[in-house]
Protein backbone atom coordinates (compact mmCIF):
# COMPACT_ATOMS: atom_id res chain seq x y z
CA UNK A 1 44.04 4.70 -1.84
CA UNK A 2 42.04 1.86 -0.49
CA UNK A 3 39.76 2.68 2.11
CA UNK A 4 37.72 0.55 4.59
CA UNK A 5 34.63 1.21 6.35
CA UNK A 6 34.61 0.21 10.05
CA UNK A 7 31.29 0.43 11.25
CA UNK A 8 30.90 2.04 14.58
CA UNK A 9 30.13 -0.26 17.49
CA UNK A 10 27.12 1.76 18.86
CA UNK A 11 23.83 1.34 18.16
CA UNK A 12 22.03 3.81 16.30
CA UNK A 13 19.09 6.17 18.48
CA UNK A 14 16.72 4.73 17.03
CA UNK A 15 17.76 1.22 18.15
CA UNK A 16 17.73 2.24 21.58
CA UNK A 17 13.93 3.67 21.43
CA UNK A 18 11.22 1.54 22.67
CA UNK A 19 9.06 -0.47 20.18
CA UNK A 20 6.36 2.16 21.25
CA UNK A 21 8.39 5.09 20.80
CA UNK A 22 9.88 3.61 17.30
CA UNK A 23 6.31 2.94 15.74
CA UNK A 24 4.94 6.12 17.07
CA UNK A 25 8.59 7.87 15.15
CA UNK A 26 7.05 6.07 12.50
CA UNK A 27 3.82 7.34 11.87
CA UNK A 28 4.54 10.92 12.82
CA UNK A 29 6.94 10.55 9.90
CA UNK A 30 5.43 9.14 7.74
CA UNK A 31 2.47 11.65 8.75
CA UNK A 32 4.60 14.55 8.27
CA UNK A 33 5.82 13.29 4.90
CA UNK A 34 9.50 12.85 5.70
CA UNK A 35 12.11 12.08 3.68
CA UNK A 36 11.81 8.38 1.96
CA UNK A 37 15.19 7.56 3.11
CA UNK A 38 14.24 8.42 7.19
CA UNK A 39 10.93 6.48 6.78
CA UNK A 40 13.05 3.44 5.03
CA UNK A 41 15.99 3.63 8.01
CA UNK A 42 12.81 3.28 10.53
CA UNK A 43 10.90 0.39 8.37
CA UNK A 44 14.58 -1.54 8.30
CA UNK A 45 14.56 -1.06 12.52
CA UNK A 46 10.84 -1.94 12.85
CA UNK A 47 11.75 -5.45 10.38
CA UNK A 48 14.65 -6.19 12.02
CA UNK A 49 12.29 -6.28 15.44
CA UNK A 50 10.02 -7.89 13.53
CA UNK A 51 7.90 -5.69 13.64
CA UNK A 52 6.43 -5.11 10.19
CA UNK A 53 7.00 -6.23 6.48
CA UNK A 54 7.26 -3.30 4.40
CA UNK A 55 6.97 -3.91 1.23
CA UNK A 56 6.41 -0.77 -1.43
CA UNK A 57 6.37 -2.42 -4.64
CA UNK A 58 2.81 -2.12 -4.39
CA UNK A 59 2.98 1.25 -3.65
């Protein structure tokens, strides 16, 4: 069967944070050590606001 996605119309919660709240999110995860894949879903948010270039190949 052929399936398609239809991606839901809402925003996700973190979109509707505050660039304050979203950068403090940020650092308390990154802080606490959280996953990789939470900290990357925040860094795509915080870029899309322009708010940061993350870039971890140097990492």
């Amino acid at each position: 069967m052929d399936y398609y996605f239809h991606p839901s119309p809402r925003p996700s919660s973190l979109e509707l944070l505050s660039d304050e709240q979203l950068l403090n999110i940020y650092e308390l995860a990154v802080e606490a050590k959280a996953s990789l894949d939470f900290i990357e879903i925040i860094e795509t948010v915080l870029t899309a606001r322009n708010m940061g270039d993350f870039d971890r190949s140097e990492d």
